[in-house]
Protein backbone atom coordinates (compact mmCIF):
# COMPACT_ATOMS: atom_id res chain seq x y z
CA UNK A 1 -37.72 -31.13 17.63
CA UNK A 2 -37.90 -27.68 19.03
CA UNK A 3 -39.31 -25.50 15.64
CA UNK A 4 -38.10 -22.08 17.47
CA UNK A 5 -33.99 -23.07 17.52
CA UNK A 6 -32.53 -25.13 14.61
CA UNK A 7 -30.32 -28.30 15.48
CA UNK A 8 -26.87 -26.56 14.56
CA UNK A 9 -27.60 -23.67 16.99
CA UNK A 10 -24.21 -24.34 19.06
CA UNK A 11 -22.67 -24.72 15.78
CA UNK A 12 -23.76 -21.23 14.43
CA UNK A 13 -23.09 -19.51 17.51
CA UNK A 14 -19.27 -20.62 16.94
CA UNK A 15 -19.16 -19.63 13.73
CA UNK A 16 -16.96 -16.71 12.44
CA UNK A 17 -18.49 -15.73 9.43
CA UNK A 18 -17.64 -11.64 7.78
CA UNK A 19 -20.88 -11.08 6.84
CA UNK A 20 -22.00 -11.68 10.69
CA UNK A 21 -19.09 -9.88 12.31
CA UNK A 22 -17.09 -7.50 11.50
CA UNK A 23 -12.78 -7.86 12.11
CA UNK A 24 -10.88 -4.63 11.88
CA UNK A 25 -8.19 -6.49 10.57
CA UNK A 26 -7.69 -8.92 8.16
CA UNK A 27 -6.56 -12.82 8.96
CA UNK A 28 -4.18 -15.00 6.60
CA UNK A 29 -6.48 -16.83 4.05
CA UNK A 30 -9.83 -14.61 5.41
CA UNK A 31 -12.54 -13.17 2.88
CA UNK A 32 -11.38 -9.49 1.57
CA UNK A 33 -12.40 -7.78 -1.31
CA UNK A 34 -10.12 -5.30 -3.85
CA UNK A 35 -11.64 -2.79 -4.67
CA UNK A 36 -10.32 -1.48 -7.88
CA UNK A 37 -12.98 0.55 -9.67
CA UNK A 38 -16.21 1.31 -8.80
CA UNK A 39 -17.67 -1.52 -11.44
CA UNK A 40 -14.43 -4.07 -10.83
CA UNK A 41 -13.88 -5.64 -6.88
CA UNK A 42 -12.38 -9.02 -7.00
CA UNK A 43 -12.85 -11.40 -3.52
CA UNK A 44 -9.53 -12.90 -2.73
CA UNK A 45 -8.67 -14.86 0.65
CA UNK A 46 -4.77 -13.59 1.05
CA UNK A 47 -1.95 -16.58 1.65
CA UNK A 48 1.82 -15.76 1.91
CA UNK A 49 4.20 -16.11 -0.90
CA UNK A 50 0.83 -14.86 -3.69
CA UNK A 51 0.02 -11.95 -4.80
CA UNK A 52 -2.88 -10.08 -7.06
CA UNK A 53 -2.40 -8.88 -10.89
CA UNK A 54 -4.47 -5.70 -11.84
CA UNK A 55 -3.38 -3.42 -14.78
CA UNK A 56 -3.00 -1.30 -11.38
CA UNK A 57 0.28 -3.18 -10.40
CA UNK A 58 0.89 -6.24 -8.48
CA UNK A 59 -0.09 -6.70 -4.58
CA UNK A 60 1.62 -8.97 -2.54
CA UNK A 61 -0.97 -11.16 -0.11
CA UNK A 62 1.68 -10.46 2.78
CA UNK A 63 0.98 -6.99 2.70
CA UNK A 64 -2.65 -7.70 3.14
CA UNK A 65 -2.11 -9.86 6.05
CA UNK A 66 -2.46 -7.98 9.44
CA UNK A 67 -3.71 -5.14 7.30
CA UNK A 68 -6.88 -2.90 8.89
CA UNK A 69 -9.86 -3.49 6.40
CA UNK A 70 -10.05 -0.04 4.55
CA UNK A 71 -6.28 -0.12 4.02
CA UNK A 72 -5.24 1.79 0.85
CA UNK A 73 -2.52 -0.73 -0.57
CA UNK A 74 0.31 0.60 -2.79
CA UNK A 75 1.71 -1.38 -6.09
CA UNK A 76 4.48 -3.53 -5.28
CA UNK A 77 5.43 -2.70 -9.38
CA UNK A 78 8.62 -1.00 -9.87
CA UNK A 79 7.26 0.10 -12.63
CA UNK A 80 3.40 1.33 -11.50
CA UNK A 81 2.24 3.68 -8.93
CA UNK A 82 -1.29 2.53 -8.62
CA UNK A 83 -3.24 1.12 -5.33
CA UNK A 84 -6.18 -0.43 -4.22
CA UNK A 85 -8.27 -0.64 -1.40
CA UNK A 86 -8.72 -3.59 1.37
CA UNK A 87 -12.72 -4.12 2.13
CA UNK A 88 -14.22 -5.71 4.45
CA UNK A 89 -17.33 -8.09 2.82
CA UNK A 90 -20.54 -7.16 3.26
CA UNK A 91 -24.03 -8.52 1.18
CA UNK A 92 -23.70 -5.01 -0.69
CA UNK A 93 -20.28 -5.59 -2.16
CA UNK A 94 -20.34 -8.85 -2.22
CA UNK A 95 -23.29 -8.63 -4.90
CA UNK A 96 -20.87 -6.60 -6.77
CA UNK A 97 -18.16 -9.08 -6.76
CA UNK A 98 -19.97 -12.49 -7.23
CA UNK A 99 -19.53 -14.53 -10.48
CA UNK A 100 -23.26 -13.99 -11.99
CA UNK A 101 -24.98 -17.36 -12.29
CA UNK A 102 -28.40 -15.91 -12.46
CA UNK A 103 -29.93 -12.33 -12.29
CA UNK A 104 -29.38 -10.97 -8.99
CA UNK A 105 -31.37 -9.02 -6.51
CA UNK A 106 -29.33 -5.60 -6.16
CA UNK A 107 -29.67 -3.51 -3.51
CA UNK A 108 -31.89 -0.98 -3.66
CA UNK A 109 -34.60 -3.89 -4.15
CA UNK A 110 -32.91 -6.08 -1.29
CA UNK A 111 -33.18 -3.57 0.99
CA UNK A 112 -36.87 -2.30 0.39
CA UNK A 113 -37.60 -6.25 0.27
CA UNK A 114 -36.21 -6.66 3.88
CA UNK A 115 -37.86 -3.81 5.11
CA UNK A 116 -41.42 -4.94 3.77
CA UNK A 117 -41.29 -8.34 4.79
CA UNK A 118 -40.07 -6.96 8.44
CA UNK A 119 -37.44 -9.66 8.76
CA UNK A 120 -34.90 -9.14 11.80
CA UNK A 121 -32.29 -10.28 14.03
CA UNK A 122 -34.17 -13.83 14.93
CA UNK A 123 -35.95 -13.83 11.61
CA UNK A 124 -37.00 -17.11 9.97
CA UNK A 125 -37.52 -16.96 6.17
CA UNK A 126 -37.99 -19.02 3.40
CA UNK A 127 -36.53 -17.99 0.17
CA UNK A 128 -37.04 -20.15 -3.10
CA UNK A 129 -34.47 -19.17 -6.16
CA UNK A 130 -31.35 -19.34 -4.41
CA UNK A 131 -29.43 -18.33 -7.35
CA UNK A 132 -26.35 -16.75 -7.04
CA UNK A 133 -26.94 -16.42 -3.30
CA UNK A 134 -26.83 -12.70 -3.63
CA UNK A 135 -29.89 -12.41 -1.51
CA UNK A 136 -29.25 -14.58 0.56
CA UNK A 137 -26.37 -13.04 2.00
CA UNK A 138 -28.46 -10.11 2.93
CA UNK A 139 -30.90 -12.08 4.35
CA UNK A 140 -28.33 -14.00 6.58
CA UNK A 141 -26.71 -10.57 7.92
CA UNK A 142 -30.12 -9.46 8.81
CA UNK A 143 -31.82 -12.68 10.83
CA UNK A 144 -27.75 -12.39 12.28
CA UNK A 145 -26.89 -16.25 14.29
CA UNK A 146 -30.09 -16.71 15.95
CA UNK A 147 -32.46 -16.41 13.02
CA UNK A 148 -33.15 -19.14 10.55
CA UNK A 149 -32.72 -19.21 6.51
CA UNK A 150 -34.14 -22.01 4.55
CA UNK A 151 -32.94 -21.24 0.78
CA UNK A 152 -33.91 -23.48 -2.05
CA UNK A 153 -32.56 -23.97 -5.94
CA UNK A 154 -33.89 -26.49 -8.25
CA UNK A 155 -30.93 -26.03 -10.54
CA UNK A 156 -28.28 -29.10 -9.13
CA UNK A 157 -24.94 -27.19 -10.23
CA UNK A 158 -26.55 -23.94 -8.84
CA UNK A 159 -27.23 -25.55 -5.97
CA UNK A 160 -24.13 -26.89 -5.39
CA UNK A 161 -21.99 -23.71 -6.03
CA UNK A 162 -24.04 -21.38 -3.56
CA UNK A 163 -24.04 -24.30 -0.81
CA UNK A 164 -20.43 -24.28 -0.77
CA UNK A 165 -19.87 -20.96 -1.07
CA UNK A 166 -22.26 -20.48 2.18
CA UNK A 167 -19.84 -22.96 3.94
CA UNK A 168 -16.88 -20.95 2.92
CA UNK A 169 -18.59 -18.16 4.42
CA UNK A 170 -19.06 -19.48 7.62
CA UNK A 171 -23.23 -19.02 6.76
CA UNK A 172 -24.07 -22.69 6.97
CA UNK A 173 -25.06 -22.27 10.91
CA UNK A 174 -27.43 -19.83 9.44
CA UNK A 175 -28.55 -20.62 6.13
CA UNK A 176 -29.98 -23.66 5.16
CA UNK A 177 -29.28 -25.19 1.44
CA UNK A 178 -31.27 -27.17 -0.03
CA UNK A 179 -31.91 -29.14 -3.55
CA UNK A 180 -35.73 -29.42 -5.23
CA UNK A 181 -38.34 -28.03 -6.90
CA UNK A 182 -40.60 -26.57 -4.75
CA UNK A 183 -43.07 -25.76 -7.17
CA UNK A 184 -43.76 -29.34 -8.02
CA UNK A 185 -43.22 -31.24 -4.68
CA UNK A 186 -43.41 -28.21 -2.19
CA UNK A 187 -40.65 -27.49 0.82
CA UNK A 188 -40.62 -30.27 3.01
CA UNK A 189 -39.45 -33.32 0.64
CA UNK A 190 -36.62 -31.18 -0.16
CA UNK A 191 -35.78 -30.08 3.74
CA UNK A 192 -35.12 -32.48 6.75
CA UNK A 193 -36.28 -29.91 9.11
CA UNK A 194 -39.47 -28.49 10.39
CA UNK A 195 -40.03 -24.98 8.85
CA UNK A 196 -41.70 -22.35 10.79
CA UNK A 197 -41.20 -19.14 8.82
CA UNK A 198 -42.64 -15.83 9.00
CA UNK A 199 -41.09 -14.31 5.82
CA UNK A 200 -41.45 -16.06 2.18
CA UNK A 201 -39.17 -14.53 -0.62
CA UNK A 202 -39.87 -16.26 -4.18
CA UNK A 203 -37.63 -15.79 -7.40
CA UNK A 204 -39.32 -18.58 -9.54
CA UNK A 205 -39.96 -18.58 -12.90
CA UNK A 206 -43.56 -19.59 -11.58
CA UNK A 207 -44.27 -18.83 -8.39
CA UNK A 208 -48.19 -19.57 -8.34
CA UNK A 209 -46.99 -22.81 -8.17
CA UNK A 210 -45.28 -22.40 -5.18
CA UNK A 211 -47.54 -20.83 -3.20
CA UNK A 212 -50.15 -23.26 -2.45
CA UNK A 213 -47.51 -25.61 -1.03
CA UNK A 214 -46.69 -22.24 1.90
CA UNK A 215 -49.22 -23.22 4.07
CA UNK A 216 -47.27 -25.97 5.73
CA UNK A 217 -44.49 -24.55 6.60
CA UNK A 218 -45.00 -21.15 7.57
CA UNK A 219 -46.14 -20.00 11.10
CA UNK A 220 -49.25 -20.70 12.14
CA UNK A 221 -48.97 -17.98 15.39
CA UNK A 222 -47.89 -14.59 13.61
CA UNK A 223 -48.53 -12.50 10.39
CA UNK A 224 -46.69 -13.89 7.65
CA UNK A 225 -45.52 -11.78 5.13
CA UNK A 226 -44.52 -13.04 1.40
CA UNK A 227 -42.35 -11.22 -1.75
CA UNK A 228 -42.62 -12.75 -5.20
CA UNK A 229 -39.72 -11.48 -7.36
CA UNK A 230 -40.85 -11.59 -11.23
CA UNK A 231 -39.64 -10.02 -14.34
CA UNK A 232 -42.77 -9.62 -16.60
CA UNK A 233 -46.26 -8.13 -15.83
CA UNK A 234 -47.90 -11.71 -17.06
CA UNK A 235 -46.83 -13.47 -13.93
CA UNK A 236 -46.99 -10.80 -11.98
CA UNK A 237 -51.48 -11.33 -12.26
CA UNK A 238 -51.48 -14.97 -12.25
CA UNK A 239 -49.06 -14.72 -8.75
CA UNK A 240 -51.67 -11.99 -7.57
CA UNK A 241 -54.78 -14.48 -8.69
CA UNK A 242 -52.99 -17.76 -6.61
CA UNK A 243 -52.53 -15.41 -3.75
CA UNK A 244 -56.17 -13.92 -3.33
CA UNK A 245 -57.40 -17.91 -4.22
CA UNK A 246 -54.85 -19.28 -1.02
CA UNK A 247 -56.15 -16.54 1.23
CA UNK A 248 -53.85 -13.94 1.56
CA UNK A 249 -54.67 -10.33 1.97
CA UNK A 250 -53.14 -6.35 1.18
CA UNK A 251 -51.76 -7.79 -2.42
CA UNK A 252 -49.51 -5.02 -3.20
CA UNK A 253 -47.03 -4.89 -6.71
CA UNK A 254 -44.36 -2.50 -6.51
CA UNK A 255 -41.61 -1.42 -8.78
CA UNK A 256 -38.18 0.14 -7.69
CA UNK A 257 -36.37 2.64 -9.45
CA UNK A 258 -33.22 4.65 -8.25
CA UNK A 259 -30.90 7.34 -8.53
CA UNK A 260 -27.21 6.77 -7.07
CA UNK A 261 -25.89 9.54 -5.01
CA UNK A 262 -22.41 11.14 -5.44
CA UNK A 263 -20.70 12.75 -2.78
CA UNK A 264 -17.93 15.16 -3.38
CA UNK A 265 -16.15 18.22 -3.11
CA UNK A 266 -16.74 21.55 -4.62
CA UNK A 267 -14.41 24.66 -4.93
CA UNK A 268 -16.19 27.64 -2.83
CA UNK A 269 -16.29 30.58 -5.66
CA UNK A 270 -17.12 33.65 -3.43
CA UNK A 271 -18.88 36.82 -5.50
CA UNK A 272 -15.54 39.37 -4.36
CA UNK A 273 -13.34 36.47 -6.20
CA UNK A 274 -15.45 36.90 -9.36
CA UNK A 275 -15.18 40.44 -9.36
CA UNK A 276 -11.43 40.71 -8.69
CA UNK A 277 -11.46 38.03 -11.51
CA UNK A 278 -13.81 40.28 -13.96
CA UNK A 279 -11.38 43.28 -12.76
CA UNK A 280 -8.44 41.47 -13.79
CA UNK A 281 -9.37 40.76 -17.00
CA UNK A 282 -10.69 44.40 -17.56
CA UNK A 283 -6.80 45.60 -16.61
CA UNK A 284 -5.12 43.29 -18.77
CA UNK A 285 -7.44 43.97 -22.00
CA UNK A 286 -6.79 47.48 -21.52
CA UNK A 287 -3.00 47.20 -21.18
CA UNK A 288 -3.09 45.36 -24.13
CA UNK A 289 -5.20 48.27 -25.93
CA UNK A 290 -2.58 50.75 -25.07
CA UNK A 291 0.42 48.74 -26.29
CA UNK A 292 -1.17 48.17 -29.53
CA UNK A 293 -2.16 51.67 -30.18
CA UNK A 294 1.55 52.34 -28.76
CA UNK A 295 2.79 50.23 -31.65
CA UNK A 296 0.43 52.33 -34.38
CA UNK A 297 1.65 55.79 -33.40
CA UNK A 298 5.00 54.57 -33.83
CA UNK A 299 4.56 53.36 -37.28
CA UNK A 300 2.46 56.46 -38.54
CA UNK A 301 5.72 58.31 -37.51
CA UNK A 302 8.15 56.27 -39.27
CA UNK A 303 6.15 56.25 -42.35
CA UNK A 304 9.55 56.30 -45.00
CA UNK A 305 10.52 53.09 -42.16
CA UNK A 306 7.58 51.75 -42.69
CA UNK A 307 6.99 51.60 -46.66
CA UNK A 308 10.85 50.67 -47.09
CA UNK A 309 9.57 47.45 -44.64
CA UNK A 310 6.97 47.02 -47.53
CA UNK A 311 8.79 47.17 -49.90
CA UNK A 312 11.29 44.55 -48.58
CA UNK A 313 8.59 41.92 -47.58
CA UNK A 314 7.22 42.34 -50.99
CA UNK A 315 10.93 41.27 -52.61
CA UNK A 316 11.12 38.40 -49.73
CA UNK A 317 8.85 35.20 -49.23
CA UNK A 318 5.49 36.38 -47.18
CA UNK A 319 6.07 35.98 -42.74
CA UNK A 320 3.30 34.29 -41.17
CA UNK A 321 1.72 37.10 -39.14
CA UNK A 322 1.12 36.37 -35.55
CA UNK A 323 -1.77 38.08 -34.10
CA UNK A 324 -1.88 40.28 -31.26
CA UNK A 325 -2.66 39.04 -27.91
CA UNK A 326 -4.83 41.51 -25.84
CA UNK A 327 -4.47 39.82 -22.84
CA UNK A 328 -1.07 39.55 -21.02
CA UNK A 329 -0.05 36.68 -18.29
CA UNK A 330 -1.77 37.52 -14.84
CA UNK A 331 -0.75 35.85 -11.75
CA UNK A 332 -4.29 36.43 -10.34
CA UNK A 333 -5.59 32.66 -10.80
CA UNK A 334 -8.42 32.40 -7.48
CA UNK A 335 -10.07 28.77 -8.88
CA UNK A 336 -6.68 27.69 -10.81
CA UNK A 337 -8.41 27.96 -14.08
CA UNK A 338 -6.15 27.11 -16.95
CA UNK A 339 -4.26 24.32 -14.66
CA UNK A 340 -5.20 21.00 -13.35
CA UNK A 341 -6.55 21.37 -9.59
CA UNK A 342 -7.22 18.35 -7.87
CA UNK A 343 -10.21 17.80 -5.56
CA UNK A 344 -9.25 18.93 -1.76
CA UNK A 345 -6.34 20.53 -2.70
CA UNK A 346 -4.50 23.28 -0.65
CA UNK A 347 -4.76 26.72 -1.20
CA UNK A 348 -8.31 26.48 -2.55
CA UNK A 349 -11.39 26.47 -0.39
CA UNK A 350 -13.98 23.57 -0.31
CA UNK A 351 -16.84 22.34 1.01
CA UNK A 352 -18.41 19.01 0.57
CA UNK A 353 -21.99 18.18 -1.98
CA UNK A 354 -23.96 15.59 -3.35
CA UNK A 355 -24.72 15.31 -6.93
CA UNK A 356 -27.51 12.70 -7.89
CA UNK A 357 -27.71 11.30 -11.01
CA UNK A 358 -29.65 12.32 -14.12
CA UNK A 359 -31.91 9.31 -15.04
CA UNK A 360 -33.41 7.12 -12.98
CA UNK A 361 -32.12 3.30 -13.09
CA UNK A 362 -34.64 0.90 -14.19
CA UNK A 363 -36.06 -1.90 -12.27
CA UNK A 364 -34.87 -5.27 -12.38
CA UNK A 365 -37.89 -6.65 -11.39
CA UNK A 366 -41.85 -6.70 -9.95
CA UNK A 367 -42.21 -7.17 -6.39
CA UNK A 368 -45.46 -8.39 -5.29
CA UNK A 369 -46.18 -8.44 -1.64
CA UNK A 370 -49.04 -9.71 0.23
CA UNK A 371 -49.39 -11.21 3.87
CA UNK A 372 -51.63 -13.83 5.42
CA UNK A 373 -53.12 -13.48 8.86
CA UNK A 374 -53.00 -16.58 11.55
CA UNK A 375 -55.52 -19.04 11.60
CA UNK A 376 -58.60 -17.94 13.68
CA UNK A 377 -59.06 -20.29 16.74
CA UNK A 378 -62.30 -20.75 18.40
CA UNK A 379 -62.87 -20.87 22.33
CA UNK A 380 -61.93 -24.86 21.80
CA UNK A 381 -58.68 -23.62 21.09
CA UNK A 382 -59.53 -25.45 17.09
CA UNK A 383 -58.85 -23.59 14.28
CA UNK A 384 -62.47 -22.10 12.84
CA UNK A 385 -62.53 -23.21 8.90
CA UNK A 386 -62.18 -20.65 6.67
């Protein structure tokens, strides 16, 4: 068996999966996700004569159908103006949308993970914990069809959710499922396949246990490079103790926190505006001044008016009295303040920012990284013991 190409490769190379190519538009009964809210997308596969319910209105699949992913899609409701929007699935939004069966590894940790462990297009990698298969979605996009993903979950029902959804997703060329516990019986019992990874990703409950069974059945020709995924400081020493007692070297832990940037648009508030705006409100206090004094004069001339007025009010139930208002209507308005202005609108100049936010997010987990050189051969061509 040739370790370099697995033994579906003609199989994965026909495969038409969305998180390994991307269609601009979307195909009757193909993966698309609604987005709704930033915190609510729902996965749906659209088929003729259904439709989605969202307190946004109803959406008929046929509209979908044909649609370009990115499509902004109108209410069908009579009765409700709202829309949604048409995605096309990707690992980040995908993690988003997927029914939680386990903690998941989010993105700003999948993405630093990838990038330590160096994995590419060709890739082979070992992950243990498949989970929810969050993960391993990213992973598959990244090896792409000629890489190699053998995924493991002890859990049976686990197990069989994420293998079928990987076969829905046209990832099964790719991705490899399989059923054991690695940490008491290693990879191979629970793989028919010869394993020949580079990259080792571990989300175990224990994965000291794990490790010692690595060594046959990662490469034995190139660096390989291991992450171990654990919540707690505890396992994080006894995973760094296995891994200096197997061998491995540069045992890094690393924590990742984030902020999430906003982009936008902000209304351009030039200094001249200001003024005029600071003028403006100078004119109109003042014409309110002089009508009020106005009003004054007049009564200290009509004093005999004025205390037969007082005299009258005191007969008659007391008016409410209705303060003056200094400042009169102005039709000077440069940032519409006082009305609702919507972002980008017309007549208003913008220009586009980022805001970050405040605090930073907490991590989800410690990642521990380490790698573990090739065996050192001798002029023989034997490996030299260690």
């Amino acid at each position: 068996m040739d370790i370099n190409k697995p033994d579906n490769t003609d199989a994965s190379a026909d495969t038409n999966s969305p998180f390994l190519e991307f269609n601009s538009s979307i195909p009757e009964s193909g993966l698309v996700l609604a987005w709704l809210t930033r915190d609510n997308t729902k996965p749906l596969r659209p088929v003729k004569g259904s439709a989605l319910h969202t307190r946004f209105g109803s959406f008929q699949h046929s509209s979908m159908i044909s649609s370009k992913y990115g499509t902004q899609l109108a209410s069908s409701s009579s009765n409700q103006a709202g829309f949604i929007y048409l995605l096309h699935p990707t690992p980040e939004l995908w993690s988003l949308s997927l029914p939680h069966r386990t903690q998941i590894v989010y993105t700003p940790d999948a993405s630093y993970i990838v990038q330590r462990l160096r994995i590419r297009p060709g890739s082979k990698v070992i992950e243990a914990g498949t989970g929810s298969a969050s993960f391993t979605h990213a992973l598959a996009r990244t090896v792409a069809k000629n890489g190699r993903i053998w995924t493991f979950e002890f859990h049976e029902p686990r197990f069989e959710i994420a293998k079928k959804e990987i076969e829905d997703h046209g990832l099964d060329g790719v991705v490899k499922c399989s059923h054991g516990d690695v940490c008491v019986n290693g990879f191979i019992p629970a793989c028919d396949e010869i394993l020949d990874a580079s990259a080792v990703f571990l989300d175990l409950p224990s994965p000291w246990l794990a490790i010692p069974h690595l060594k046959t059945v990662i490469s034995k020709e190139k660096i390989v490079r291991i992450c171990c995924f654990s919540p707690c400081m505890e396992q994080v020493q006894r995973t760094i103790e296995t891994l200096q007692k197997e061998g491995w070297l540069d045992i890094e832990m690393v924590e990742v926190s984030c902020k999430r940037w906003e982009a936008r648009k902000e209304m351009i508030r030039k200094p001249q505006d200001a003024i005029e705006r600071l003028r403006d409100i100078k004119r109109r206090r003042n014409e309110g001044l002089k009508k009020r004094n106005e009003r004054k004069l007049a009564e200290e001339q009509n004093d005999e008016a004025v205390s037969e007025a007082q005299e009258n009010a005191a007969a008659t139930p007391a008016e409410k009295h209705v303060p003056d208002k200094p400042f009169l209507p102005s039709e000077y308005n440069p940032w519409g303040k006082g009305k609702r202005v919507h972002e980008g609108e017309d007549g208003y100049e913008w220009k586009d920012v980022s805001k970050v936010e405040a605090e930073l997010k907490s991590h989800t987990s410690y990642l521990t990284f380490a790698y573990l050189p090739p065996p050192v051969q001798g002029k023989d061509g034997n490996i030299v013991s260690e």
